[in-house]
PDB file of N, CA and C in Angstrom:
ATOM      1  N   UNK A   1     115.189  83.103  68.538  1.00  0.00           N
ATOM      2  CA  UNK A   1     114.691  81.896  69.158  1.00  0.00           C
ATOM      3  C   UNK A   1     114.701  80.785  68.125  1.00  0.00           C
ATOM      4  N   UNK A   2     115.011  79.506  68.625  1.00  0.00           N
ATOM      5  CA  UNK A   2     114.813  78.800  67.440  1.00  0.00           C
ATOM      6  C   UNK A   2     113.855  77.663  67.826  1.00  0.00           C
ATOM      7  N   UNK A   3     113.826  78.182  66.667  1.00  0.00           N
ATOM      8  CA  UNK A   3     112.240  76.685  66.212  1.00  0.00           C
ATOM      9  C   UNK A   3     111.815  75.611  66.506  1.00  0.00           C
ATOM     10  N   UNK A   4     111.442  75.012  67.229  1.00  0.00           N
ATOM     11  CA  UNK A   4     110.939  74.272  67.712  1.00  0.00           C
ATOM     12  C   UNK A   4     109.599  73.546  67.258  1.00  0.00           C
ATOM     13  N   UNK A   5     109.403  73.953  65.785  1.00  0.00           N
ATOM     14  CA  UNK A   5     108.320  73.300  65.061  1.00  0.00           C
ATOM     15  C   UNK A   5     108.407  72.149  64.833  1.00  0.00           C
ATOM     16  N   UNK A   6     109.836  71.103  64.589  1.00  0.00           N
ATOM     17  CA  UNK A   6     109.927  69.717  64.064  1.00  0.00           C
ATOM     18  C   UNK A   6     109.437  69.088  65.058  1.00  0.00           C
ATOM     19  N   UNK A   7     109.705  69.522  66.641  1.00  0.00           N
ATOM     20  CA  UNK A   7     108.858  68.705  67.672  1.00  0.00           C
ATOM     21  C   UNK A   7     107.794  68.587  67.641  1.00  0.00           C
ATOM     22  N   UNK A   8     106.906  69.882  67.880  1.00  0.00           N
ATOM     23  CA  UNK A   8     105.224  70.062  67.638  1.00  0.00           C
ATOM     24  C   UNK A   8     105.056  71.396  67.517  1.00  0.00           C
ATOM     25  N   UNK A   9     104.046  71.513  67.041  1.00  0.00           N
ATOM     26  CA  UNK A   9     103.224  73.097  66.703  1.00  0.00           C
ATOM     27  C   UNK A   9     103.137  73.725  68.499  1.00  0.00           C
ATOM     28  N   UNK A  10     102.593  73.179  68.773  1.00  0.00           N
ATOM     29  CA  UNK A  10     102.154  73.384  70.492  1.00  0.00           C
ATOM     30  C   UNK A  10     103.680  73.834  71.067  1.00  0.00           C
ATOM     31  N   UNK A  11     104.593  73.091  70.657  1.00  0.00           N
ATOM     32  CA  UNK A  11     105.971  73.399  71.569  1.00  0.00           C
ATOM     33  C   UNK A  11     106.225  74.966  71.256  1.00  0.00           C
ATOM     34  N   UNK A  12     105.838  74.794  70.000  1.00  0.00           N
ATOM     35  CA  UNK A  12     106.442  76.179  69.231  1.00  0.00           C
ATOM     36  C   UNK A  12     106.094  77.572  70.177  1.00  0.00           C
ATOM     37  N   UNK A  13     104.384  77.635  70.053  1.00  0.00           N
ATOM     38  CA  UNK A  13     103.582  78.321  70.728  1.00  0.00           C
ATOM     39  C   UNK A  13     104.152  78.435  72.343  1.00  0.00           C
ATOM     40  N   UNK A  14     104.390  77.566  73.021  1.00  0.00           N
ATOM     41  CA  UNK A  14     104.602  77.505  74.442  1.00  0.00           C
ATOM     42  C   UNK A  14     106.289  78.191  74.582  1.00  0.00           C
ATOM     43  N   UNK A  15     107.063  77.591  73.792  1.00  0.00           N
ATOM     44  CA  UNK A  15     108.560  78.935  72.994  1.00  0.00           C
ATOM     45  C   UNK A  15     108.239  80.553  73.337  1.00  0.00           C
ATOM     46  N   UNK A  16     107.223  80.218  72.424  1.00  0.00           N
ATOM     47  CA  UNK A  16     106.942  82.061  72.550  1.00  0.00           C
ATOM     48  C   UNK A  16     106.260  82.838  73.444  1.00  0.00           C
ATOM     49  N   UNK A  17     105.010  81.791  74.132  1.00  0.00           N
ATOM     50  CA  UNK A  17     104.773  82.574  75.277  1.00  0.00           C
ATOM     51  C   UNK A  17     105.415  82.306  76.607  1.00  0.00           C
ATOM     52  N   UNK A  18     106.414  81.549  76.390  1.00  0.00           N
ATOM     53  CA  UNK A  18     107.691  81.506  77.850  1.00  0.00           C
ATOM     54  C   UNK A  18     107.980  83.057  77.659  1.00  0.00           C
ATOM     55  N   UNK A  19     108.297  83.723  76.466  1.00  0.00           N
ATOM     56  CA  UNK A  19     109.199  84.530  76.311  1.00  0.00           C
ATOM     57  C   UNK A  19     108.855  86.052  76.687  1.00  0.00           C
ATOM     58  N   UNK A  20     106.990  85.877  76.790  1.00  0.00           N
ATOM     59  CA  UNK A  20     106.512  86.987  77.104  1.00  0.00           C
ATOM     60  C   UNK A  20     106.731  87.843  78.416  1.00  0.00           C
ATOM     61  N   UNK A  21     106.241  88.998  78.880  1.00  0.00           N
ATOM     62  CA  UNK A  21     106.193  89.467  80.145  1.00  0.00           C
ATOM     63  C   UNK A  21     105.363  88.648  81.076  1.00  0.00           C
ATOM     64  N   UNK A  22     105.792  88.533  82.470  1.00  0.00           N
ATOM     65  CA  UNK A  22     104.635  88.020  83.001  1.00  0.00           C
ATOM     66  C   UNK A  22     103.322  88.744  83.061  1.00  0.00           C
ATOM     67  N   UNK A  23     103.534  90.071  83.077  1.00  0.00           N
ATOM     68  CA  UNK A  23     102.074  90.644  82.892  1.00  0.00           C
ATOM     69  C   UNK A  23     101.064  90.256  81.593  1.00  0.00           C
ATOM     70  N   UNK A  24     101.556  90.217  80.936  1.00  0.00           N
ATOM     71  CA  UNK A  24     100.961  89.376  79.174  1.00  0.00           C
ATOM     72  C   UNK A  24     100.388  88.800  78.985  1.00  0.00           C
ATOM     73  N   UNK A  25      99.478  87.791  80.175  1.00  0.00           N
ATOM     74  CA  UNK A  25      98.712  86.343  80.081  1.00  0.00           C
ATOM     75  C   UNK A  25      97.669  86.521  78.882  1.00  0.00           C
ATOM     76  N   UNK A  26      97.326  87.715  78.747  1.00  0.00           N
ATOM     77  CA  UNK A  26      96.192  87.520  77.019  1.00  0.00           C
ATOM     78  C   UNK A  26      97.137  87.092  75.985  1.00  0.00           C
ATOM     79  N   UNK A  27      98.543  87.351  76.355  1.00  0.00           N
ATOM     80  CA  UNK A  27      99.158  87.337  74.547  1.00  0.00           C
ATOM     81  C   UNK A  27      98.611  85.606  74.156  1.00  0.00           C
ATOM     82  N   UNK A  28      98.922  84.601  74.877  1.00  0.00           N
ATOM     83  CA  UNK A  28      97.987  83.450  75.019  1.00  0.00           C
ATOM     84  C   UNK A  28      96.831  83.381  73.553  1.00  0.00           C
ATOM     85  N   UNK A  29      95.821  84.337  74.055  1.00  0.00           N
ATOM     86  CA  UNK A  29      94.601  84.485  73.634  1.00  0.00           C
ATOM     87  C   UNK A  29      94.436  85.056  72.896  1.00  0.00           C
ATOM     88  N   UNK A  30      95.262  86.151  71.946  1.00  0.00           N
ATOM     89  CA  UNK A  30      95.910  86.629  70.964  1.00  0.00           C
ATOM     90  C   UNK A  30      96.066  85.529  70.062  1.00  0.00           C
ATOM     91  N   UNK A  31      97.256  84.798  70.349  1.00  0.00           N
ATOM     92  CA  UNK A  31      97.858  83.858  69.212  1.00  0.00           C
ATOM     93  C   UNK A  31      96.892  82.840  68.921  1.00  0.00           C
ATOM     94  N   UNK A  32      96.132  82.588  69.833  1.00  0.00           N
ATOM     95  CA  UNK A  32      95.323  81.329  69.634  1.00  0.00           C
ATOM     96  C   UNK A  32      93.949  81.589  69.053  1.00  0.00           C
ATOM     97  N   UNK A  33      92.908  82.843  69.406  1.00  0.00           N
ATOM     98  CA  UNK A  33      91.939  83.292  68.841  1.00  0.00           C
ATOM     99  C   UNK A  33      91.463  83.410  67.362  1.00  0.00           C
ATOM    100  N   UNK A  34      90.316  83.469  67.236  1.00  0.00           N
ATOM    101  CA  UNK A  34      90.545  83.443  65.610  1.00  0.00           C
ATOM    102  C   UNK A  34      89.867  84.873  65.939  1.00  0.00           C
ATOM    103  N   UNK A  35      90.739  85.687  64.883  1.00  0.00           N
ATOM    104  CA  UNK A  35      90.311  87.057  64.562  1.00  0.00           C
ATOM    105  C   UNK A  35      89.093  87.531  63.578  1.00  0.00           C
ATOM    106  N   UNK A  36      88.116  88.153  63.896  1.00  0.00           N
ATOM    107  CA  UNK A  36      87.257  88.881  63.006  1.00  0.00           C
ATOM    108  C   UNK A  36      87.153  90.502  62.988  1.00  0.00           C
ATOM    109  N   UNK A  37      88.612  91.210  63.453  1.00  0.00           N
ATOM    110  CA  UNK A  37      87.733  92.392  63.625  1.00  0.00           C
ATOM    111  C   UNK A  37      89.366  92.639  62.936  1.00  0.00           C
ATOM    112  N   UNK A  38      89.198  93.846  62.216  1.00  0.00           N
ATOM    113  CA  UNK A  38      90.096  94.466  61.530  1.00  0.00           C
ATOM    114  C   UNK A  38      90.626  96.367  61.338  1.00  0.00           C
ATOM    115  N   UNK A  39      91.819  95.964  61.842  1.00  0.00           N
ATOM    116  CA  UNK A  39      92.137  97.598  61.920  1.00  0.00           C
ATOM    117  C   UNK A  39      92.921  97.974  60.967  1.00  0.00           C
ATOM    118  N   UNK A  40      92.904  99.309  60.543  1.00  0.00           N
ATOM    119  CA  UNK A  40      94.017  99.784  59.362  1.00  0.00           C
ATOM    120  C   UNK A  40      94.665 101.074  59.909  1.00  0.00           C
ATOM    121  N   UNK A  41      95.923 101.103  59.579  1.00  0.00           N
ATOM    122  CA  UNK A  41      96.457 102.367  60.052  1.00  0.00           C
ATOM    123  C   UNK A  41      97.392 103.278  58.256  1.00  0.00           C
ATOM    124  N   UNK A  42      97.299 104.073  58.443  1.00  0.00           N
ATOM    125  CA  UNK A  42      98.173 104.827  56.806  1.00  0.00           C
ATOM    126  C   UNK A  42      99.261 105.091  57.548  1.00  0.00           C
ATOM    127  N   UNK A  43     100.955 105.130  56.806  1.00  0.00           N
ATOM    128  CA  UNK A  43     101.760 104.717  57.291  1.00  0.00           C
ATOM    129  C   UNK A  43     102.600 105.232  55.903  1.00  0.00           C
ATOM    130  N   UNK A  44     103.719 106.076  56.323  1.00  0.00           N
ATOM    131  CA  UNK A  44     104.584 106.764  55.191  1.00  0.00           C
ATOM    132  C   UNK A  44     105.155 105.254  55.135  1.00  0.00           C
ATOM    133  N   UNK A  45     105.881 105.232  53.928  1.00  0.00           N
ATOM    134  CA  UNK A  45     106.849 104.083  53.331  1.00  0.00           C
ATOM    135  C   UNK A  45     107.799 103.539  54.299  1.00  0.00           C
ATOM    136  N   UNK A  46     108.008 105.143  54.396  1.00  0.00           N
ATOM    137  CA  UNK A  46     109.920 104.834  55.975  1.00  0.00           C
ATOM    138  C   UNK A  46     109.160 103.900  56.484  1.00  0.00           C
ATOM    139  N   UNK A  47     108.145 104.207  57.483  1.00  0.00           N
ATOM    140  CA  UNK A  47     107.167 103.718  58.226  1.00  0.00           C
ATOM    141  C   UNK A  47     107.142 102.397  58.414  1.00  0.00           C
ATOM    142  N   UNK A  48     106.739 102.005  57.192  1.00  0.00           N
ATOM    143  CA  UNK A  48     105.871 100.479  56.886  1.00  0.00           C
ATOM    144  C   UNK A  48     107.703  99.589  56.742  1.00  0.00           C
ATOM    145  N   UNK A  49     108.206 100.385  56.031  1.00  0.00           N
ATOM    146  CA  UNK A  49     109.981  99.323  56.009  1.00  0.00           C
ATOM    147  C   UNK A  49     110.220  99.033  57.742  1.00  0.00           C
ATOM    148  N   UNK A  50     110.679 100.392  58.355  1.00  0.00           N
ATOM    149  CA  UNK A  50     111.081 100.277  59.319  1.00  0.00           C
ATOM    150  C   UNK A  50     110.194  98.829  60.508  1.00  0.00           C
ATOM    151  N   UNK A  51     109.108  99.026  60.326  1.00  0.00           N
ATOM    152  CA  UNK A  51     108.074  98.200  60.714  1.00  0.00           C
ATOM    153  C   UNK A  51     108.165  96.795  60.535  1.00  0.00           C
ATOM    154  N   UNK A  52     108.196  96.476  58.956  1.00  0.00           N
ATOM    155  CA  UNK A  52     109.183  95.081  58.648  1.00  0.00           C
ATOM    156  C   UNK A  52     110.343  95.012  58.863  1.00  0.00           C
ATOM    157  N   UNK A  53     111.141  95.670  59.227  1.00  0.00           N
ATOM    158  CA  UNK A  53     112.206  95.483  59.340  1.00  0.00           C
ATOM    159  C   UNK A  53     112.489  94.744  61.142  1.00  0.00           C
ATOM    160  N   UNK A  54     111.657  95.185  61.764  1.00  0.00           N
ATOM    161  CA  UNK A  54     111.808  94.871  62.990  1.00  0.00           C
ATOM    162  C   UNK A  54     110.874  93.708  63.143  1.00  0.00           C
ATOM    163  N   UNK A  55     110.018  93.106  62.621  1.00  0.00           N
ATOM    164  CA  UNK A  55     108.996  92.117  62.698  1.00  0.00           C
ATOM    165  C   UNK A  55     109.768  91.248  61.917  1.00  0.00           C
ATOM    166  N   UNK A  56     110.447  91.638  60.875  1.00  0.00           N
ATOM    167  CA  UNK A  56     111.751  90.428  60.550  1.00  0.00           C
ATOM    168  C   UNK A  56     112.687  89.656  61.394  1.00  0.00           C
ATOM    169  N   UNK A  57     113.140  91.210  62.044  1.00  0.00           N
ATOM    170  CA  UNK A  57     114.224  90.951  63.072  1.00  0.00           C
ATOM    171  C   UNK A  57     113.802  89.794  64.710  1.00  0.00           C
ATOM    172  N   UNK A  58     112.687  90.480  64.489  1.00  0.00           N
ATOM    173  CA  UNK A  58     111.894  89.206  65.691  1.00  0.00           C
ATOM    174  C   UNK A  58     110.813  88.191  65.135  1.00  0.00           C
ATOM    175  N   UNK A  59     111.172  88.148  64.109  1.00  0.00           N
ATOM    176  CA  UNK A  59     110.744  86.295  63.469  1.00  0.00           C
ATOM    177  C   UNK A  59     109.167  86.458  63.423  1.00  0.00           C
ATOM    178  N   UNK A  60     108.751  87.504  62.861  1.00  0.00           N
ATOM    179  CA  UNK A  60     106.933  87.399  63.205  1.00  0.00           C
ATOM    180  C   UNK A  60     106.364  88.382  62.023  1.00  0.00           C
ATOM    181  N   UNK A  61     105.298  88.135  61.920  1.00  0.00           N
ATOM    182  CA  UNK A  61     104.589  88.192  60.741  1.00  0.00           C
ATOM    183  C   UNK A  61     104.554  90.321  60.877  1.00  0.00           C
ATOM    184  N   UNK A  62     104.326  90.881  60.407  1.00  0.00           N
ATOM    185  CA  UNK A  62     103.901  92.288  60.185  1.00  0.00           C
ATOM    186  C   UNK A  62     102.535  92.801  61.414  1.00  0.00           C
ATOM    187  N   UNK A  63     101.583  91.734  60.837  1.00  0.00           N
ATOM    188  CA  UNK A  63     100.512  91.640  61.312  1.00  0.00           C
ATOM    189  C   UNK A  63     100.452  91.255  62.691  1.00  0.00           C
ATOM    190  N   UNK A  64     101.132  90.132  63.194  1.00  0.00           N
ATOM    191  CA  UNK A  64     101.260  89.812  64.248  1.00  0.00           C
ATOM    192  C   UNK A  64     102.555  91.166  65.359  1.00  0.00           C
ATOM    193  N   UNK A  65     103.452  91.409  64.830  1.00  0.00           N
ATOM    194  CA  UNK A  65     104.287  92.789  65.514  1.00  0.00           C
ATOM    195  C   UNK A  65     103.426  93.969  65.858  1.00  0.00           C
ATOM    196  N   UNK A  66     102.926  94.517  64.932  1.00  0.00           N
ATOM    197  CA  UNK A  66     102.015  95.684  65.190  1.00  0.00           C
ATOM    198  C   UNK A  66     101.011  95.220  66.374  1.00  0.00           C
ATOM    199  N   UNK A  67      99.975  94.127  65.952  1.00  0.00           N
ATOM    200  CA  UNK A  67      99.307  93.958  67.422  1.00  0.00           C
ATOM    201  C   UNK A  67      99.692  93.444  68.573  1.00  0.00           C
ATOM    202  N   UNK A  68     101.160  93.008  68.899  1.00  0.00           N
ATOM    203  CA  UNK A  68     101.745  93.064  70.102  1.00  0.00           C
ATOM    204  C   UNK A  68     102.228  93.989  70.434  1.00  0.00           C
ATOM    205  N   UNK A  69     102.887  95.240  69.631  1.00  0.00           N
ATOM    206  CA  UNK A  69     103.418  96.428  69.854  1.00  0.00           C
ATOM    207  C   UNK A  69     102.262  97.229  70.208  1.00  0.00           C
ATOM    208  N   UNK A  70     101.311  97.335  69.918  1.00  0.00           N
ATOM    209  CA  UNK A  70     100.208  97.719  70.294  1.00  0.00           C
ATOM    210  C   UNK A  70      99.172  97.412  71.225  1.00  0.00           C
ATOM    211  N   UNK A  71      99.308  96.436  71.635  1.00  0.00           N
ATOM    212  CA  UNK A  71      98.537  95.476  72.858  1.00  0.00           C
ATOM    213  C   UNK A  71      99.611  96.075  74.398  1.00  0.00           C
ATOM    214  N   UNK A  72     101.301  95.998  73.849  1.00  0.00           N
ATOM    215  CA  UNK A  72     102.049  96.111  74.783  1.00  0.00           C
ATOM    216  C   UNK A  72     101.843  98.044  75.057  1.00  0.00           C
ATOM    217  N   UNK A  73     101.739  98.658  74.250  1.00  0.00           N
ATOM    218  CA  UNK A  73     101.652 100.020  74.815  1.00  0.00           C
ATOM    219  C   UNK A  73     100.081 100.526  75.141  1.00  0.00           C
ATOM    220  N   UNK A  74      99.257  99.670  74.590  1.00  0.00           N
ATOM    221  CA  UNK A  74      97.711  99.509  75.841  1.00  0.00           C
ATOM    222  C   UNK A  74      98.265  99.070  76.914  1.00  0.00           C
ATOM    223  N   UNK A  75      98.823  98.087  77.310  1.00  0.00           N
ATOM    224  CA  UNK A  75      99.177  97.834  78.666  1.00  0.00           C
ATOM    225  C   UNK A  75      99.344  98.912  79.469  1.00  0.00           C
ATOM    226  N   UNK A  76     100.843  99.605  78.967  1.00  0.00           N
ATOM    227  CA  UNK A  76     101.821 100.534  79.489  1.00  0.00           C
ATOM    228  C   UNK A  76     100.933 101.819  79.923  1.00  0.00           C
ATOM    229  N   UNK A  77      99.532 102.065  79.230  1.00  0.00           N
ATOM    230  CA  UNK A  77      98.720 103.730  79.457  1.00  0.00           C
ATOM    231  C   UNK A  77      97.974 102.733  80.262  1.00  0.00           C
ATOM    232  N   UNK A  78      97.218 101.726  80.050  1.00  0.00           N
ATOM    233  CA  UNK A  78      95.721 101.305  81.026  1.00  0.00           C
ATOM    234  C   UNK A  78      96.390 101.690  82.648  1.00  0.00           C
ATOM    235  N   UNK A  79      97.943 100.918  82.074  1.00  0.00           N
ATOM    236  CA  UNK A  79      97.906 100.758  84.071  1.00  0.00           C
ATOM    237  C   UNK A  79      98.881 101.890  84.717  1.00  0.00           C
ATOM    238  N   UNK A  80      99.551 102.323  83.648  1.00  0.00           N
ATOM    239  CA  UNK A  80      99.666 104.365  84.574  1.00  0.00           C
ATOM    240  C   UNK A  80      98.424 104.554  84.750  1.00  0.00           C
ATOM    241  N   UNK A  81      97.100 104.952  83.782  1.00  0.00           N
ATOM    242  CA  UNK A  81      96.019 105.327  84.445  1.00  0.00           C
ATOM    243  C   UNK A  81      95.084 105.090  85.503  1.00  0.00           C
ATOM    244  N   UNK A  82      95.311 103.529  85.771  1.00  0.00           N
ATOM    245  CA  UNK A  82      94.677 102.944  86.753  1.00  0.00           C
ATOM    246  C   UNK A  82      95.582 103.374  88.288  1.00  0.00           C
ATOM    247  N   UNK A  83      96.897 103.584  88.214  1.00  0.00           N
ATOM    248  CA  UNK A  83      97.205 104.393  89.242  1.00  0.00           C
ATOM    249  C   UNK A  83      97.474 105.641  89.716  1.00  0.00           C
ATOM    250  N   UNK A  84      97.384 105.916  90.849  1.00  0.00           N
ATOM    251  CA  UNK A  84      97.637 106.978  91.298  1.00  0.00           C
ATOM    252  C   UNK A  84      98.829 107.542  92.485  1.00  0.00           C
ATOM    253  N   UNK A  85      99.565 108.384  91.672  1.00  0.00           N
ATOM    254  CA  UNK A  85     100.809 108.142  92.276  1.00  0.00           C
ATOM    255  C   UNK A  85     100.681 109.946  93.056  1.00  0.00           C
ATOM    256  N   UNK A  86     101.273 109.844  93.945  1.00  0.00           N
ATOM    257  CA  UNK A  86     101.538 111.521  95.022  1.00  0.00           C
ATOM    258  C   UNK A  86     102.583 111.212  95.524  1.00  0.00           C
ATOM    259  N   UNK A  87     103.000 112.264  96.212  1.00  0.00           N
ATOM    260  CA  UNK A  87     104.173 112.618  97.124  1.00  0.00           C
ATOM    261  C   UNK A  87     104.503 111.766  98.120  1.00  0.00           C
ATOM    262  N   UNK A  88     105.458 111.365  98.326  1.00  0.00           N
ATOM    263  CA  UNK A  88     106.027 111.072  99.738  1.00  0.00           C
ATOM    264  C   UNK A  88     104.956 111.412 101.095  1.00  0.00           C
ATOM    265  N   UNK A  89     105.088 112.616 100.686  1.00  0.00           N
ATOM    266  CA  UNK A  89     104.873 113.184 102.091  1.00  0.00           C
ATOM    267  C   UNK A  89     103.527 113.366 101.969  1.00  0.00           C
ATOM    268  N   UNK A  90     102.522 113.453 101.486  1.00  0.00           N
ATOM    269  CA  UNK A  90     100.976 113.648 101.258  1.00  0.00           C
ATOM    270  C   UNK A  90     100.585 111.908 101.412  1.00  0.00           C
ATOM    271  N   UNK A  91     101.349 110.750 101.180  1.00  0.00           N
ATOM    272  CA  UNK A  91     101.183 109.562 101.932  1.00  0.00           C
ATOM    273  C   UNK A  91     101.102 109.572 102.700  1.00  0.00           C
ATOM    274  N   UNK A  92     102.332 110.249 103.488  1.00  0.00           N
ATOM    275  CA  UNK A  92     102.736 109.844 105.001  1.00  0.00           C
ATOM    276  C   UNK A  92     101.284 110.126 105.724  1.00  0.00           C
ATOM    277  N   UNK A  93     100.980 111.820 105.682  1.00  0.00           N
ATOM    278  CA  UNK A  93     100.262 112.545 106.118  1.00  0.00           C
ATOM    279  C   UNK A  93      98.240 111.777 106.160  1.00  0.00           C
ATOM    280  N   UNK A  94      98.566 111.112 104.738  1.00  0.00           N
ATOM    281  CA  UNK A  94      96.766 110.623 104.358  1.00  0.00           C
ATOM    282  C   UNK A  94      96.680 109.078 105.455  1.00  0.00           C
ATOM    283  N   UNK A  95      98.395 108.637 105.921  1.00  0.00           N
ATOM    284  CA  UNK A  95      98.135 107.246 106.279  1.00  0.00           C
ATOM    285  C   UNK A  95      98.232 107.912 108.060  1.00  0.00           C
ATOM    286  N   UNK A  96      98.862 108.870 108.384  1.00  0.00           N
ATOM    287  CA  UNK A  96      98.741 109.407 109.727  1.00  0.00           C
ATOM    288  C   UNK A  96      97.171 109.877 110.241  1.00  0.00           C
ATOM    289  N   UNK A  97      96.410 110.421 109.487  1.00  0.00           N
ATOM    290  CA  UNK A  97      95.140 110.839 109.425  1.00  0.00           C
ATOM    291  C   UNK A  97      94.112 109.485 109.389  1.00  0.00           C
ATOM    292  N   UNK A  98      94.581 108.381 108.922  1.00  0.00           N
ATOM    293  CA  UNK A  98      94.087 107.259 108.840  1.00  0.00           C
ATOM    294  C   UNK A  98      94.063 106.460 110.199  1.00  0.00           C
ATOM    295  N   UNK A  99      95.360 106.653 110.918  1.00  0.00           N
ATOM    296  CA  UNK A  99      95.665 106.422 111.797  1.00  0.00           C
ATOM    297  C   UNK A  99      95.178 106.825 113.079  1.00  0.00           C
ATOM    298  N   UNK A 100      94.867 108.540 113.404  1.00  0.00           N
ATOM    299  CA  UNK A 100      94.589 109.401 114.612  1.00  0.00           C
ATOM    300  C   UNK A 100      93.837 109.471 114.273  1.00  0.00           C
ATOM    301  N   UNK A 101      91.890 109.008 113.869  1.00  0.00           N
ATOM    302  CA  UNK A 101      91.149 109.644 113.389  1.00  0.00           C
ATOM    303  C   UNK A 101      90.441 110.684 114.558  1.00  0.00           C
ATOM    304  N   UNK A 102      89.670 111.639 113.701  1.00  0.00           N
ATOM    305  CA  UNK A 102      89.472 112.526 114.437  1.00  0.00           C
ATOM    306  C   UNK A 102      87.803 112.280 115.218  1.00  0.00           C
ATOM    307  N   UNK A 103      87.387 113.399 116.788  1.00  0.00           N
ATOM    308  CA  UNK A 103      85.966 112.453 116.874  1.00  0.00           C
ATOM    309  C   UNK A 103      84.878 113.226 116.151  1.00  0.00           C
ATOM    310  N   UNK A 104      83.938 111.890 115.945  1.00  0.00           N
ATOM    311  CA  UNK A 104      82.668 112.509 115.355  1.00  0.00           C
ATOM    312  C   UNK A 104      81.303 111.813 116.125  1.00  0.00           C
ATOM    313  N   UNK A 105      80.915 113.279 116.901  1.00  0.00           N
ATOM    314  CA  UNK A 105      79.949 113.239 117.904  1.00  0.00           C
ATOM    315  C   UNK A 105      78.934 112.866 117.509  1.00  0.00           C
ATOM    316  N   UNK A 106      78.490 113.045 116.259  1.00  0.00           N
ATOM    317  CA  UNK A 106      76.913 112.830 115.592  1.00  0.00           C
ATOM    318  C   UNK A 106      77.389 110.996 115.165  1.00  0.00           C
ATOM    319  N   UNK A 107      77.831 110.571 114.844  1.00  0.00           N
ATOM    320  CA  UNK A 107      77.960 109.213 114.739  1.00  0.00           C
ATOM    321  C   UNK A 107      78.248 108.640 116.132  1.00  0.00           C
ATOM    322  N   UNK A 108      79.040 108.981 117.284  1.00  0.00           N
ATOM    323  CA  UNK A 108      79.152 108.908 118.397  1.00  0.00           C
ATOM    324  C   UNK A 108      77.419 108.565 119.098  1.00  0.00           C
ATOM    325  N   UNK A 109      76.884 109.547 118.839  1.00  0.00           N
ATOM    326  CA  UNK A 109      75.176 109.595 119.522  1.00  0.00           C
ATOM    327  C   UNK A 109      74.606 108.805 118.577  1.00  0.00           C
ATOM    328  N   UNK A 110      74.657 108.202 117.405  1.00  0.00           N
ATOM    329  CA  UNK A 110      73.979 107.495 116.621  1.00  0.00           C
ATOM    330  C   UNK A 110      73.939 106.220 116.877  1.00  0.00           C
ATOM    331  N   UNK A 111      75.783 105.637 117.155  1.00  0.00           N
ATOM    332  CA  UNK A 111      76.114 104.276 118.240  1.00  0.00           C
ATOM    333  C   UNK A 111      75.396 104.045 119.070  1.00  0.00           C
ATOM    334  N   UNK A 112      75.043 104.928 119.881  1.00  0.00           N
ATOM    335  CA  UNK A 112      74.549 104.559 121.139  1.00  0.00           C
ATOM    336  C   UNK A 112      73.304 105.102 121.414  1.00  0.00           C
ATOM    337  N   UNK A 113      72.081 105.427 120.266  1.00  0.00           N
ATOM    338  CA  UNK A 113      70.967 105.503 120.322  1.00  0.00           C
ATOM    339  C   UNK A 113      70.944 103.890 119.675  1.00  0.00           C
ATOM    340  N   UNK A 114      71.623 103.457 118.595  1.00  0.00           N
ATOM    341  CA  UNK A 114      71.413 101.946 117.975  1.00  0.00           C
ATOM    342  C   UNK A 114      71.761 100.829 119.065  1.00  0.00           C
ATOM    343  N   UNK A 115      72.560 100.727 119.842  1.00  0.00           N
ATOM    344  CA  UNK A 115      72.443 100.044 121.211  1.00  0.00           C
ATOM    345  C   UNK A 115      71.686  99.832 121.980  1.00  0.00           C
ATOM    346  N   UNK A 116      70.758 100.915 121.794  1.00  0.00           N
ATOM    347  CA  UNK A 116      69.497 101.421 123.231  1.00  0.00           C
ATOM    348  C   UNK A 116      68.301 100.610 122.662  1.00  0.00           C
ATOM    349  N   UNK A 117      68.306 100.292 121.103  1.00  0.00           N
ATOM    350  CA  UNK A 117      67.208  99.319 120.306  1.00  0.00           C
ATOM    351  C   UNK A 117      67.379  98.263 120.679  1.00  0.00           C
ATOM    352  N   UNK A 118      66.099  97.778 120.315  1.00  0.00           N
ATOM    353  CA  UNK A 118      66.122  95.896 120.794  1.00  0.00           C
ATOM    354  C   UNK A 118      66.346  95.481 119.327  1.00  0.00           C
ATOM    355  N   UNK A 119      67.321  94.563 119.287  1.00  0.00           N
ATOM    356  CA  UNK A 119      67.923  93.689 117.521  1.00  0.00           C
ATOM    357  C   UNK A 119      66.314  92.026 117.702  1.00  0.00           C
ATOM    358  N   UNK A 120      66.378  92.343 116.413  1.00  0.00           N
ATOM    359  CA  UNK A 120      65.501  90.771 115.651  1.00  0.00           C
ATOM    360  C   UNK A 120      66.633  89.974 115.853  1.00  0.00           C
ATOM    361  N   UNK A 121      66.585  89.049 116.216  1.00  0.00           N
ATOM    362  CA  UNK A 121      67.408  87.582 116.481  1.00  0.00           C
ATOM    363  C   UNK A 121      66.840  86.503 116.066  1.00  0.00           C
ATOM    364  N   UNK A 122      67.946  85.754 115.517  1.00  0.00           N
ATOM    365  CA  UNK A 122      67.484  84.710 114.681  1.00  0.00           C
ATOM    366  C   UNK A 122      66.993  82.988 116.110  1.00  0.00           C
ATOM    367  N   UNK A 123      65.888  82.659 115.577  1.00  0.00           N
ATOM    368  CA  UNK A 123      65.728  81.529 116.685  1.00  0.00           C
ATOM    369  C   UNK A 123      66.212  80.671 116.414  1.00  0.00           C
TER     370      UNK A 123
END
């Protein structure tokens, strides 16, 4: 990407979060936040090169790669976990059952003992 700093700082920033996923709207709040909390990870040599090597390759600080690479694969587990995925056919079946429900006599007699009451009405 290129730079866009001689225009303004702001352009720069708005560069990079065009470039994000649309799911991403914190990366925003990331770049702009001021940080106080600090993480460390130990990291063989290969490790830590390979690491710069790719935070080179995409124009960004060490510090800043790791916590988007890491923000982006929180994404990727929060929201497999937040869903729940089944069969074809155990859909079909839960949305057919949804559909034909079956009767239930004790709620049936409960309707229509609550009918047989006189309701408070507003004057």
């Amino acid at each position: 990407m290129a730079s866009l700093a001689w225009l303004s700082p702001s352009l720069t920033l708005l560069a990079i979060v065009d470039q994000w996923p649309y799911n991403c709207t914190e990366r925003l709040e990331v770049a702009m936040a001021t940080k106080a909390v600090r993480l460390e990870a130990r990291l063989s040599p290969t490790q830590r090169k390979q690491i710069e090597q790719a935070a080179a390759l995409a124009g960004e600080s060490v510090s800043s790669f790791v916590v988007l690479a890491a923000l982006d694969r929180a994404d990727i587990l929060v929201t497999e976990q937040a869903s729940t995925v089944v069969p074809a056919m155990y859909f079909d079946q839960l949305v057919a059952s949804l559909d034909d429900p079956e009767d239930a006599p004790r709620l049936a007699r409960a309707a229509s003992e609550a009918a047989g009451h006189k309701r408070i009405t507003a004057a």
